[in-house]
ModelCIF file with pLDDT and N, C-alpha, C, O atoms, coordinates in Angstrom:
data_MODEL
#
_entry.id   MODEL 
#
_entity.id                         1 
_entity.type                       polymer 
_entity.pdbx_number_of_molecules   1 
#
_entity_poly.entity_id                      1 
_entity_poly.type                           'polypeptide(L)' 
_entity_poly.nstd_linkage                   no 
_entity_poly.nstd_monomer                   no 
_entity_poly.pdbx_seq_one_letter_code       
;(UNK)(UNK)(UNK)(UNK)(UNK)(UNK)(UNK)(UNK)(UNK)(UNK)(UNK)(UNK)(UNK)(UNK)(UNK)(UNK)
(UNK)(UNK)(UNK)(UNK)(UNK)(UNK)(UNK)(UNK)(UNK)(UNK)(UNK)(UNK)(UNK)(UNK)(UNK)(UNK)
(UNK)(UNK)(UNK)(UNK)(UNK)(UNK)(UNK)(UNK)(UNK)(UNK)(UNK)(UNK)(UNK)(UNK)
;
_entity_poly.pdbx_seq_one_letter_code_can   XXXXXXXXXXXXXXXXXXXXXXXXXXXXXXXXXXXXXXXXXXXXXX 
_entity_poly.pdbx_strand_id                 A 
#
loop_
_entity_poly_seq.entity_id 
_entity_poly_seq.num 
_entity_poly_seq.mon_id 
_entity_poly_seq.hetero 
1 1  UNK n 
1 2  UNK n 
1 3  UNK n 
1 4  UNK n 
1 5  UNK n 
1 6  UNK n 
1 7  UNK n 
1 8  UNK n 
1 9  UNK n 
1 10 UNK n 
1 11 UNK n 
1 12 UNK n 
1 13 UNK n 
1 14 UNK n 
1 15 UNK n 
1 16 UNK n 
1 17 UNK n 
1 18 UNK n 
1 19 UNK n 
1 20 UNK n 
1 21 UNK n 
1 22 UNK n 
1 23 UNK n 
1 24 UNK n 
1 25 UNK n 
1 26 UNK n 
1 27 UNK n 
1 28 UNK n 
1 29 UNK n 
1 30 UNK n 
1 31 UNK n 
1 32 UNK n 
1 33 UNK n 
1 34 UNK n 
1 35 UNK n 
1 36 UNK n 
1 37 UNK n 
1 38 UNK n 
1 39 UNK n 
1 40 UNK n 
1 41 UNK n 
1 42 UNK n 
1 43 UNK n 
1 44 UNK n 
1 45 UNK n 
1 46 UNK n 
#
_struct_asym.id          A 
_struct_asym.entity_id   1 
#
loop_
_ma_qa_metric.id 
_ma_qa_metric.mode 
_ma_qa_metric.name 
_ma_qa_metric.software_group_id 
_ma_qa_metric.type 
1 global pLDDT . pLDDT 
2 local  pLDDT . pLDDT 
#
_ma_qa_metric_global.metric_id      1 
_ma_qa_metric_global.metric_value   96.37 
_ma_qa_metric_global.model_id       1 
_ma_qa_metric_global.ordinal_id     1 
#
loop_
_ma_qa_metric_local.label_asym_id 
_ma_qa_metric_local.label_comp_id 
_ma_qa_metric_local.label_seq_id 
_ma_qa_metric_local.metric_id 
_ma_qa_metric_local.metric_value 
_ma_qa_metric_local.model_id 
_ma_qa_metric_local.ordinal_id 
A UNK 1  2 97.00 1 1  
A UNK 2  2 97.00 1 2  
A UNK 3  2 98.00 1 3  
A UNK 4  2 98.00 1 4  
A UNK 5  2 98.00 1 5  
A UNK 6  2 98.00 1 6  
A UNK 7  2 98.00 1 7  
A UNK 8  2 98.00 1 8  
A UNK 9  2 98.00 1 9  
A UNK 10 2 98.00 1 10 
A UNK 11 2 98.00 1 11 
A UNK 12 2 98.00 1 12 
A UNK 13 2 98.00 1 13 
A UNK 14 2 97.00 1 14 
A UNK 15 2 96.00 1 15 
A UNK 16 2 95.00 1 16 
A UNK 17 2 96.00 1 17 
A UNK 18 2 97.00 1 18 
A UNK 19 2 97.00 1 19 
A UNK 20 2 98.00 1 20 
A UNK 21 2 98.00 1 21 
A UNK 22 2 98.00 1 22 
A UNK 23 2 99.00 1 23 
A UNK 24 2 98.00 1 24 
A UNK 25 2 98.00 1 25 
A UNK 26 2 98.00 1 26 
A UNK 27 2 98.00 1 27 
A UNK 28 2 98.00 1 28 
A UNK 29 2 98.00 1 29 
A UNK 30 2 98.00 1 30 
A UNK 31 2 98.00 1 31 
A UNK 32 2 98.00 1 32 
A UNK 33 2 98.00 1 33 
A UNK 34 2 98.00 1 34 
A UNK 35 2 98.00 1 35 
A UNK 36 2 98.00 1 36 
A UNK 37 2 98.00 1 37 
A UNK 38 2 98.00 1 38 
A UNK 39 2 96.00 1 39 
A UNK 40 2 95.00 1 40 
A UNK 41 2 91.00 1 41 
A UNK 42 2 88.00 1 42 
A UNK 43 2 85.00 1 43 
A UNK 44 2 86.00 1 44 
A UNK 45 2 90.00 1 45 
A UNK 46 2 89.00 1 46 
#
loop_
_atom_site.group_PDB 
_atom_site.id 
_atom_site.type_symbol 
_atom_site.label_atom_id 
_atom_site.label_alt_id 
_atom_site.label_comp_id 
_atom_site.label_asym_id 
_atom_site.label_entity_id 
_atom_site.label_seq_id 
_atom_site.pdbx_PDB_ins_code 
_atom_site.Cartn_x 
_atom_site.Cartn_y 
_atom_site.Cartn_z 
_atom_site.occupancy 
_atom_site.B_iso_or_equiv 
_atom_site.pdbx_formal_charge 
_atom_site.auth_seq_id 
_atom_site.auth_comp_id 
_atom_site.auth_asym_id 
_atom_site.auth_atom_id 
_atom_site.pdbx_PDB_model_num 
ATOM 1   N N  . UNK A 1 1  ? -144.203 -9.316  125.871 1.00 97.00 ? 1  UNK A N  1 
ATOM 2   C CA . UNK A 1 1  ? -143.553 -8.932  127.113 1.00 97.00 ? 1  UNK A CA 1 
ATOM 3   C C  . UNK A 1 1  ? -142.056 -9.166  127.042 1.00 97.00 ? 1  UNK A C  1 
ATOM 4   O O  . UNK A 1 1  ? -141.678 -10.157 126.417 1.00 97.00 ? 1  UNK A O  1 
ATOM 5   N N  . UNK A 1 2  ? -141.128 -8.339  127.629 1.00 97.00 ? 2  UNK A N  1 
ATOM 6   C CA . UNK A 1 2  ? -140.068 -8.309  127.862 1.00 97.00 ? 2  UNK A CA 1 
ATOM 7   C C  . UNK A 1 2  ? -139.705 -9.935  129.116 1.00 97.00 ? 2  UNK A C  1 
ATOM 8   O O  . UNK A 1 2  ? -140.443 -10.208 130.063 1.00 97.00 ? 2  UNK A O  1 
ATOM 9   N N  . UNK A 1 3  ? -138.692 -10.581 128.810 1.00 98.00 ? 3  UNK A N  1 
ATOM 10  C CA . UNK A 1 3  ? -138.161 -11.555 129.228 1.00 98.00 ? 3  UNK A CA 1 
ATOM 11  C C  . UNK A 1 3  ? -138.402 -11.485 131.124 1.00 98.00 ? 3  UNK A C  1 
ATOM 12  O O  . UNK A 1 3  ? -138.995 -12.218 131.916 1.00 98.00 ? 3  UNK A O  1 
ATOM 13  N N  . UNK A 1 4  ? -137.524 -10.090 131.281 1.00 98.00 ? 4  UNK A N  1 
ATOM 14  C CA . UNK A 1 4  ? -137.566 -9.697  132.955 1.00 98.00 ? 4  UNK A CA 1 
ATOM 15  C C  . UNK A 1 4  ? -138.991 -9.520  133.336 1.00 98.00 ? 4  UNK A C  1 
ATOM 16  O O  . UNK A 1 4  ? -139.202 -9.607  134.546 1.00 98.00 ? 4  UNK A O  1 
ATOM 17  N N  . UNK A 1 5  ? -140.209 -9.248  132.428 1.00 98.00 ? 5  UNK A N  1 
ATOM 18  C CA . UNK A 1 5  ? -141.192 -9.064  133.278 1.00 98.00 ? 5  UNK A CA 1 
ATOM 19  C C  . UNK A 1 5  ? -142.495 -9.675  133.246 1.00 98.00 ? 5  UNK A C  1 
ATOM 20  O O  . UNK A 1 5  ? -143.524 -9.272  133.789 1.00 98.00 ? 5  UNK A O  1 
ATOM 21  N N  . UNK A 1 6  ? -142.247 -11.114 132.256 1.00 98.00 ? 6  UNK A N  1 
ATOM 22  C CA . UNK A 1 6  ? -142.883 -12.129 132.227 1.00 98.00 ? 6  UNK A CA 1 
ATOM 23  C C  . UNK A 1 6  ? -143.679 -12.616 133.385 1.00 98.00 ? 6  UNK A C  1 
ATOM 24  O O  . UNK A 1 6  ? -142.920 -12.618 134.354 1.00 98.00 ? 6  UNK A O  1 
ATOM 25  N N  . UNK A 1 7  ? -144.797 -13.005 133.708 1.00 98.00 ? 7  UNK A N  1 
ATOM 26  C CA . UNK A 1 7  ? -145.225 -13.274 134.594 1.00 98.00 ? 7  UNK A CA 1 
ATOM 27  C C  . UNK A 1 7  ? -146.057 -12.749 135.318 1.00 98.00 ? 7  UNK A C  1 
ATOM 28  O O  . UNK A 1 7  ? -147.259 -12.991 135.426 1.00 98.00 ? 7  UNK A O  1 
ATOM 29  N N  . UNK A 1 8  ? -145.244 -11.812 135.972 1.00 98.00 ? 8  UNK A N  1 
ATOM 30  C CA . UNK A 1 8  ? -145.532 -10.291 136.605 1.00 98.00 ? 8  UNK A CA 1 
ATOM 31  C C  . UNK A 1 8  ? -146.121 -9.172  136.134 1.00 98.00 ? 8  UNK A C  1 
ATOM 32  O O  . UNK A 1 8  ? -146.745 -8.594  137.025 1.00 98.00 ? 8  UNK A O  1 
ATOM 33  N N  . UNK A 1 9  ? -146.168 -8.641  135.086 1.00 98.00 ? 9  UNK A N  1 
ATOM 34  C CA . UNK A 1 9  ? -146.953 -7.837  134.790 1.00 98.00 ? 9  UNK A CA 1 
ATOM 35  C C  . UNK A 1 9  ? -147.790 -7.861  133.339 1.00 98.00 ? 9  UNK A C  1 
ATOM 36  O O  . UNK A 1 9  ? -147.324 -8.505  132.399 1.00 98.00 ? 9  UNK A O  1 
ATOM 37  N N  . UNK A 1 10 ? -148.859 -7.237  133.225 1.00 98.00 ? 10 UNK A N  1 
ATOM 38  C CA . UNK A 1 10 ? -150.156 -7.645  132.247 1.00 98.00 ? 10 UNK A CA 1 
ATOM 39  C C  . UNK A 1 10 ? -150.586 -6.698  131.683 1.00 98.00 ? 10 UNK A C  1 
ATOM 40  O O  . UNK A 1 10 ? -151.544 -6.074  132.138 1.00 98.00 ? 10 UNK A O  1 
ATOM 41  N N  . UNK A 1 11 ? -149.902 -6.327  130.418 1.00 98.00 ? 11 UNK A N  1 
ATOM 42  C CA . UNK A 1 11 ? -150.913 -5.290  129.603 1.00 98.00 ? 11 UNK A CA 1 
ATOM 43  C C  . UNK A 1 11 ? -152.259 -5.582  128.864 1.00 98.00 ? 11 UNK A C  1 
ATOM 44  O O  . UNK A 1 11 ? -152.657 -6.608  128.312 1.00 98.00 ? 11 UNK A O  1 
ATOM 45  N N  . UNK A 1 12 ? -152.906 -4.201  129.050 1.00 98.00 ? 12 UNK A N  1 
ATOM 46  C CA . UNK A 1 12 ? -153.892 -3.898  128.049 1.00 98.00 ? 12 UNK A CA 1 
ATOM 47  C C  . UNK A 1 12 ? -154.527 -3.189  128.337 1.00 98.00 ? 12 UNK A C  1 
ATOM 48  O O  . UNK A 1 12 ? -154.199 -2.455  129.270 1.00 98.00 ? 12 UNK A O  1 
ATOM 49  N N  . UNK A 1 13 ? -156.103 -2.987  127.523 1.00 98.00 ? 13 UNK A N  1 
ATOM 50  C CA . UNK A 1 13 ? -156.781 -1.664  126.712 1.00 98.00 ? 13 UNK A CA 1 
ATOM 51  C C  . UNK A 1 13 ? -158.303 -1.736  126.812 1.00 98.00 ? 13 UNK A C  1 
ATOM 52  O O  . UNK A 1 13 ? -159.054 -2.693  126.626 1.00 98.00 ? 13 UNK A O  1 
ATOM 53  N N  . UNK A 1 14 ? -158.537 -0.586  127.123 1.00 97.00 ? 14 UNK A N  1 
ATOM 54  C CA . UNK A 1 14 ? -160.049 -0.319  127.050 1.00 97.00 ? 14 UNK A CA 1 
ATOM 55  C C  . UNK A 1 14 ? -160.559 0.889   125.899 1.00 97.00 ? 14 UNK A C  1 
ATOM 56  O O  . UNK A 1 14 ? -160.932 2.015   126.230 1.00 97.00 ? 14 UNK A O  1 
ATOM 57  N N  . UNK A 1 15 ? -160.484 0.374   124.458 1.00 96.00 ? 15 UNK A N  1 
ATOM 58  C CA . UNK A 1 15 ? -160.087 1.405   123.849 1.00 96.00 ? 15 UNK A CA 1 
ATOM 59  C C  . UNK A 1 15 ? -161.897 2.266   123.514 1.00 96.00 ? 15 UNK A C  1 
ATOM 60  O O  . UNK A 1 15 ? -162.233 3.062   122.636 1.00 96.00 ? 15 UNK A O  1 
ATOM 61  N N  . UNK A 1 16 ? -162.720 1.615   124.698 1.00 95.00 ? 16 UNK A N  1 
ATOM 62  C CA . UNK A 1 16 ? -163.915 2.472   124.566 1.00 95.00 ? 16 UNK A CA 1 
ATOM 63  C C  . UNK A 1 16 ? -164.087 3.531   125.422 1.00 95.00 ? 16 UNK A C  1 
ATOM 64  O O  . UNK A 1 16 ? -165.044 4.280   125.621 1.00 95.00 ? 16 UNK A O  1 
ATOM 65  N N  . UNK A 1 17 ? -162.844 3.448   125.954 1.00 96.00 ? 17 UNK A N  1 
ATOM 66  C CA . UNK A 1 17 ? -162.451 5.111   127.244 1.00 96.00 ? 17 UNK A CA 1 
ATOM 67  C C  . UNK A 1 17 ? -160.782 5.558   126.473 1.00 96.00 ? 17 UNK A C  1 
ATOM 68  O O  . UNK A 1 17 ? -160.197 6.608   126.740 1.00 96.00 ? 17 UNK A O  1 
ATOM 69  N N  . UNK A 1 18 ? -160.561 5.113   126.067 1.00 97.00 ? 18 UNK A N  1 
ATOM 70  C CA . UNK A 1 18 ? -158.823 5.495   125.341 1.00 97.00 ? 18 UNK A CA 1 
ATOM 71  C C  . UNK A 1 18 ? -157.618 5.314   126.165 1.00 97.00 ? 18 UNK A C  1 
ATOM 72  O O  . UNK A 1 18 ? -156.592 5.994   126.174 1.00 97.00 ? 18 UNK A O  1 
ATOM 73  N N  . UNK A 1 19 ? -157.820 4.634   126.618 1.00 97.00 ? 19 UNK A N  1 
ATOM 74  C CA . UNK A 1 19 ? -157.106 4.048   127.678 1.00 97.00 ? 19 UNK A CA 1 
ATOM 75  C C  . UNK A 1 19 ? -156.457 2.898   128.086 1.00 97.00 ? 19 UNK A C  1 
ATOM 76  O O  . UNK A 1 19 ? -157.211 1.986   128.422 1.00 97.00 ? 19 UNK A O  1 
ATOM 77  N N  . UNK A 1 20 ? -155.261 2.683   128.152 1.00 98.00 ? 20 UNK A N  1 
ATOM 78  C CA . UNK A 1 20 ? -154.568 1.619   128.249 1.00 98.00 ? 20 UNK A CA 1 
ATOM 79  C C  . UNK A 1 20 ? -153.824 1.303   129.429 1.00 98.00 ? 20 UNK A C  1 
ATOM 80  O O  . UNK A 1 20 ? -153.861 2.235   130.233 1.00 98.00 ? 20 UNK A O  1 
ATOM 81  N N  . UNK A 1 21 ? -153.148 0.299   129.822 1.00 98.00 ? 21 UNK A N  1 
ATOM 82  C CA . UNK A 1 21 ? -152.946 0.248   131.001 1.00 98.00 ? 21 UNK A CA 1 
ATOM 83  C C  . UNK A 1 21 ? -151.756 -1.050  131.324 1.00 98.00 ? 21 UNK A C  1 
ATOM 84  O O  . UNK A 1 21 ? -151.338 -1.752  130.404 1.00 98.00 ? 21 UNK A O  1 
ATOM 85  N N  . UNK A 1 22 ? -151.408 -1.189  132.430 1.00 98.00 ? 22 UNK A N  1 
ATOM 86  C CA . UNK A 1 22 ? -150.040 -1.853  132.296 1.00 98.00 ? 22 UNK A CA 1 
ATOM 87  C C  . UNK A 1 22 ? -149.807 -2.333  134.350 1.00 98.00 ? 22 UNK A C  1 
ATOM 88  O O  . UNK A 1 22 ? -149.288 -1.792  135.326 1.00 98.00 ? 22 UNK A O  1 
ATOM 89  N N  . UNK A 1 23 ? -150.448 -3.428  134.105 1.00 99.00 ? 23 UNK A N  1 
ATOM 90  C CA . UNK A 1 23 ? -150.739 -4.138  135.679 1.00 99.00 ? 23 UNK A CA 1 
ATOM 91  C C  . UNK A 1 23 ? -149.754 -4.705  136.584 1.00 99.00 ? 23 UNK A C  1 
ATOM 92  O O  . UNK A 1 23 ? -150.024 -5.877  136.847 1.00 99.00 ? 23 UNK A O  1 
ATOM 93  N N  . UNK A 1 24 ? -148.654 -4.249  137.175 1.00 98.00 ? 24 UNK A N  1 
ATOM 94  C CA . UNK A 1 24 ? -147.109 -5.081  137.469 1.00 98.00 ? 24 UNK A CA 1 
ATOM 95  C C  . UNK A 1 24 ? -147.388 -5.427  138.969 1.00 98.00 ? 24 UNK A C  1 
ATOM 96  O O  . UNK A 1 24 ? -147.838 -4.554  139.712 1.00 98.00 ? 24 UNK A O  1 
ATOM 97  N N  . UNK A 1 25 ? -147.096 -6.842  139.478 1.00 98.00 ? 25 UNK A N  1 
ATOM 98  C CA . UNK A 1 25 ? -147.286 -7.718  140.519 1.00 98.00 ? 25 UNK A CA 1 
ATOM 99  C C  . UNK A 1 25 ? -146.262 -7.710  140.599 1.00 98.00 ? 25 UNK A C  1 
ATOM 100 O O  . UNK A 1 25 ? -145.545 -7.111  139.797 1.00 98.00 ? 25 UNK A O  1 
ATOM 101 N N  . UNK A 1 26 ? -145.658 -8.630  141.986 1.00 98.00 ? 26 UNK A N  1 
ATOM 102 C CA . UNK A 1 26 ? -144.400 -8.721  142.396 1.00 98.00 ? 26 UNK A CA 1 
ATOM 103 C C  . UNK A 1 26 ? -143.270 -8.176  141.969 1.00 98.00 ? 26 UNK A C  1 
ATOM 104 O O  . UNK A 1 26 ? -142.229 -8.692  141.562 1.00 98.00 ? 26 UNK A O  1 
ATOM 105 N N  . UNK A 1 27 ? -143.665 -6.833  142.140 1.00 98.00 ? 27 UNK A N  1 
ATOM 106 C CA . UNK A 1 27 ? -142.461 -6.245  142.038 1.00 98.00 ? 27 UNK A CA 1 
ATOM 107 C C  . UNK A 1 27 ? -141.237 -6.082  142.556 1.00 98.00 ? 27 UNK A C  1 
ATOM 108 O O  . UNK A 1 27 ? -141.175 -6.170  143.782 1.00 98.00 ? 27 UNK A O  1 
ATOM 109 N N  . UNK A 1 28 ? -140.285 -5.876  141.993 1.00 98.00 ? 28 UNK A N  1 
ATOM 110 C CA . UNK A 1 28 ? -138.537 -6.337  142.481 1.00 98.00 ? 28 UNK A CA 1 
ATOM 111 C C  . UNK A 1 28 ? -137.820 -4.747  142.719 1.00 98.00 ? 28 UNK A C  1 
ATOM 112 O O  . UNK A 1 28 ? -138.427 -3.711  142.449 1.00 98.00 ? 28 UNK A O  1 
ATOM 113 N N  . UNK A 1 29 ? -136.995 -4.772  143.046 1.00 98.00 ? 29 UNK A N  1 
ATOM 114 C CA . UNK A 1 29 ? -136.461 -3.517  143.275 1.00 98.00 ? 29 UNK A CA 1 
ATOM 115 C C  . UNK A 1 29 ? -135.567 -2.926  142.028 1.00 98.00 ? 29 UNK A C  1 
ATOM 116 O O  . UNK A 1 29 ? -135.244 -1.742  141.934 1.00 98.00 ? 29 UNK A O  1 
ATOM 117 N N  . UNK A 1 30 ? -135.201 -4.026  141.023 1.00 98.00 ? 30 UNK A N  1 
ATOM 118 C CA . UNK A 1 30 ? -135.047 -3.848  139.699 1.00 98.00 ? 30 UNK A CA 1 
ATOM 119 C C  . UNK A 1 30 ? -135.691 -2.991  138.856 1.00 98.00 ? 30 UNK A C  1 
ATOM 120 O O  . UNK A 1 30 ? -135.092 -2.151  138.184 1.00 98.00 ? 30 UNK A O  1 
ATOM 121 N N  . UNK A 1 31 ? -137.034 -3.171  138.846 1.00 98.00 ? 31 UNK A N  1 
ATOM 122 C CA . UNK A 1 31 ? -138.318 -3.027  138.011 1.00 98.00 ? 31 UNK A CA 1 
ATOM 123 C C  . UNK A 1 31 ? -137.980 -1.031  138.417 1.00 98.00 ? 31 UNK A C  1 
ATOM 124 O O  . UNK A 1 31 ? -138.349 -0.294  137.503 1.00 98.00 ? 31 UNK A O  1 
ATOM 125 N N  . UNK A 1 32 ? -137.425 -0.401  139.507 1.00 98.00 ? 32 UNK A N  1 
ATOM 126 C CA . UNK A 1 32 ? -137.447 0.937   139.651 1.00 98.00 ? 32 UNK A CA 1 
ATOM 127 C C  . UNK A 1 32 ? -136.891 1.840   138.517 1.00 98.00 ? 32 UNK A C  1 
ATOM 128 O O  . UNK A 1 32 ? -135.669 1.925   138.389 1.00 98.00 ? 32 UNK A O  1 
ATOM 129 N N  . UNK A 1 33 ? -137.884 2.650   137.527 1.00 98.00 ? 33 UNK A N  1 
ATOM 130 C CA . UNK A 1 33 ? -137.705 3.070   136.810 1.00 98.00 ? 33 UNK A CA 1 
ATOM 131 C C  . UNK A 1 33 ? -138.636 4.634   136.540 1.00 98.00 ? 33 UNK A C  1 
ATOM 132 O O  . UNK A 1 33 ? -139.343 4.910   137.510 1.00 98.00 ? 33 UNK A O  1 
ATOM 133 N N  . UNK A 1 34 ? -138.687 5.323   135.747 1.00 98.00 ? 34 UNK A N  1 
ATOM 134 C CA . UNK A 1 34 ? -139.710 5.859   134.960 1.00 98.00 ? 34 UNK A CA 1 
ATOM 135 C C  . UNK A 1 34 ? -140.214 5.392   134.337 1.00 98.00 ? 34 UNK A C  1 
ATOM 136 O O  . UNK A 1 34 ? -139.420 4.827   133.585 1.00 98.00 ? 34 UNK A O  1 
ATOM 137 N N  . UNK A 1 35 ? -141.869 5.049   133.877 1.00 98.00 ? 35 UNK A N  1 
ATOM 138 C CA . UNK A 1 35 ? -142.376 4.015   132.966 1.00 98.00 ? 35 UNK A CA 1 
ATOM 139 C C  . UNK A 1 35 ? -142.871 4.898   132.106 1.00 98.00 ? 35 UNK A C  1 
ATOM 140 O O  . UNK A 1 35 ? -143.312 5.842   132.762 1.00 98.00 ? 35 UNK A O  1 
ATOM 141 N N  . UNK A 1 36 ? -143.101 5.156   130.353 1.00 98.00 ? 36 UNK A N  1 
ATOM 142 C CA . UNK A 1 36 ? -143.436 5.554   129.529 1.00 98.00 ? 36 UNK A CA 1 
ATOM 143 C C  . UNK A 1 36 ? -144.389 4.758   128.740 1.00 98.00 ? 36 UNK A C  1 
ATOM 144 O O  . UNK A 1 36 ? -144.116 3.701   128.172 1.00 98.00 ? 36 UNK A O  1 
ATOM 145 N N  . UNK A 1 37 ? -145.967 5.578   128.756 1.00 98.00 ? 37 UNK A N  1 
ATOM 146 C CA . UNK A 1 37 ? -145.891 4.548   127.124 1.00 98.00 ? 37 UNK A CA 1 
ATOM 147 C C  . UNK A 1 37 ? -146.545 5.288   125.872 1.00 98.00 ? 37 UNK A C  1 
ATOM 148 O O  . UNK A 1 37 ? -147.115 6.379   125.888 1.00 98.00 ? 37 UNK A O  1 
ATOM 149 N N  . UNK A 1 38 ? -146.390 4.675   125.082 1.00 98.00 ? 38 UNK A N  1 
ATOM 150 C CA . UNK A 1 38 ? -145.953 5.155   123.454 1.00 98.00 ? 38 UNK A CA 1 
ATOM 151 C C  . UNK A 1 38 ? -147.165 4.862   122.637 1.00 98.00 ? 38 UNK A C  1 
ATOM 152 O O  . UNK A 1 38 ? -148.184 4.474   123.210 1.00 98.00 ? 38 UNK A O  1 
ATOM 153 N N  . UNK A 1 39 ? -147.133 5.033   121.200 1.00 96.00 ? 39 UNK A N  1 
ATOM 154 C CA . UNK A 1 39 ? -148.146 4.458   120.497 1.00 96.00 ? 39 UNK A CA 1 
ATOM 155 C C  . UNK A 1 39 ? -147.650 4.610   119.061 1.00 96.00 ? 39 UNK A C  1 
ATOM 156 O O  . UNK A 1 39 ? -147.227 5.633   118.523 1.00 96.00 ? 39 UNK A O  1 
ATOM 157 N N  . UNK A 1 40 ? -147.769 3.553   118.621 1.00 95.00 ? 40 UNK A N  1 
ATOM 158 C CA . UNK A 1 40 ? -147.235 3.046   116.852 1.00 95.00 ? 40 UNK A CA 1 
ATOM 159 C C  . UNK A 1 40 ? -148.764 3.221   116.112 1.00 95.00 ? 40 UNK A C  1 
ATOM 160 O O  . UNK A 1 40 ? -149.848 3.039   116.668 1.00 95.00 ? 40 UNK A O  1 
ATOM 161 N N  . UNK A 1 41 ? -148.524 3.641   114.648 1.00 91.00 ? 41 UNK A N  1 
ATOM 162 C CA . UNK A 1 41 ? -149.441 3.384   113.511 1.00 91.00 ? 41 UNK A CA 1 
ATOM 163 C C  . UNK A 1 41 ? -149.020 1.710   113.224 1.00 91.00 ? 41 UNK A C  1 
ATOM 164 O O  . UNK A 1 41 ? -150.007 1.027   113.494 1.00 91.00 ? 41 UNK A O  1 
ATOM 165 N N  . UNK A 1 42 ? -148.249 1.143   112.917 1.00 88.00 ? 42 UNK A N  1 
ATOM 166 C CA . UNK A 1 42 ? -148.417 -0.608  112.675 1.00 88.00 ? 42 UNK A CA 1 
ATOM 167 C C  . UNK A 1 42 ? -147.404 -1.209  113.235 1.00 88.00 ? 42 UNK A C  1 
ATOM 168 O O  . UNK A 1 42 ? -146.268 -0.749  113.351 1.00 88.00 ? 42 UNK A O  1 
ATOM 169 N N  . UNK A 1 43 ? -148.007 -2.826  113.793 1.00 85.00 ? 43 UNK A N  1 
ATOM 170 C CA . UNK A 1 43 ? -147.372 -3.639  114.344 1.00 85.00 ? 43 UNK A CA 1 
ATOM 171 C C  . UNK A 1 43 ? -146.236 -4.001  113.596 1.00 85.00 ? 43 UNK A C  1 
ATOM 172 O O  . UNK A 1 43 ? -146.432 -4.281  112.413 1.00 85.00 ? 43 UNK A O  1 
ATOM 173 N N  . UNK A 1 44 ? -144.670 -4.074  114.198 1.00 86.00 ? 44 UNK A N  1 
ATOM 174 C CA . UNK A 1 44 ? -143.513 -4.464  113.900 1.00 86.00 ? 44 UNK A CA 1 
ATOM 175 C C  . UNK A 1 44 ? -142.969 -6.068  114.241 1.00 86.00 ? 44 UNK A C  1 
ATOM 176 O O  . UNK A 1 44 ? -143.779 -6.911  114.625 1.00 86.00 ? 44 UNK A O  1 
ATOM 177 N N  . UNK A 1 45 ? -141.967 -6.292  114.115 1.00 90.00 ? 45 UNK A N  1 
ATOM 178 C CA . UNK A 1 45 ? -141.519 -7.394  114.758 1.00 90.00 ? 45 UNK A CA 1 
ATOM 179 C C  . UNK A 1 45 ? -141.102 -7.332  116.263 1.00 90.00 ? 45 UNK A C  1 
ATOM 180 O O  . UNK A 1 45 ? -140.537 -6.315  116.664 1.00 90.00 ? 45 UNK A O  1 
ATOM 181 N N  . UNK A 1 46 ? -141.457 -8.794  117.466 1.00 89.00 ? 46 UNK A N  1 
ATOM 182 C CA . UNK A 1 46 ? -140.806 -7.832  118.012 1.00 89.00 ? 46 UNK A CA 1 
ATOM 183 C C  . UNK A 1 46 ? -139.517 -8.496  118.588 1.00 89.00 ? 46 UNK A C  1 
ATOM 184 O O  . UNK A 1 46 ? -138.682 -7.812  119.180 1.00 89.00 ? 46 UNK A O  1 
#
């Protein structure tokens, strides 16, 4: 998780429907964005 959204929000995967997902609580008026998400062949540093 990113530093700003520690706490607050909770990823993960149900990869027996293909589906992933991304759970954000207390949200701030910061957090207002477009949210994207992506997918890698192998884990990097992060």
């Amino acid at each position: 998780y990113a530093d700003s959204v520690k706490g607050r929000f909770t990823i993960s995967r149900d990869n027996a429907k293909n589906t992933g997902f991304l759970q954000m609580n207390s949200l701030k008026p910061e957090d207002t964005a477009v949210y994207y998400c992506a997918l890698d062949r192998k884990m990097g540093s992060w």
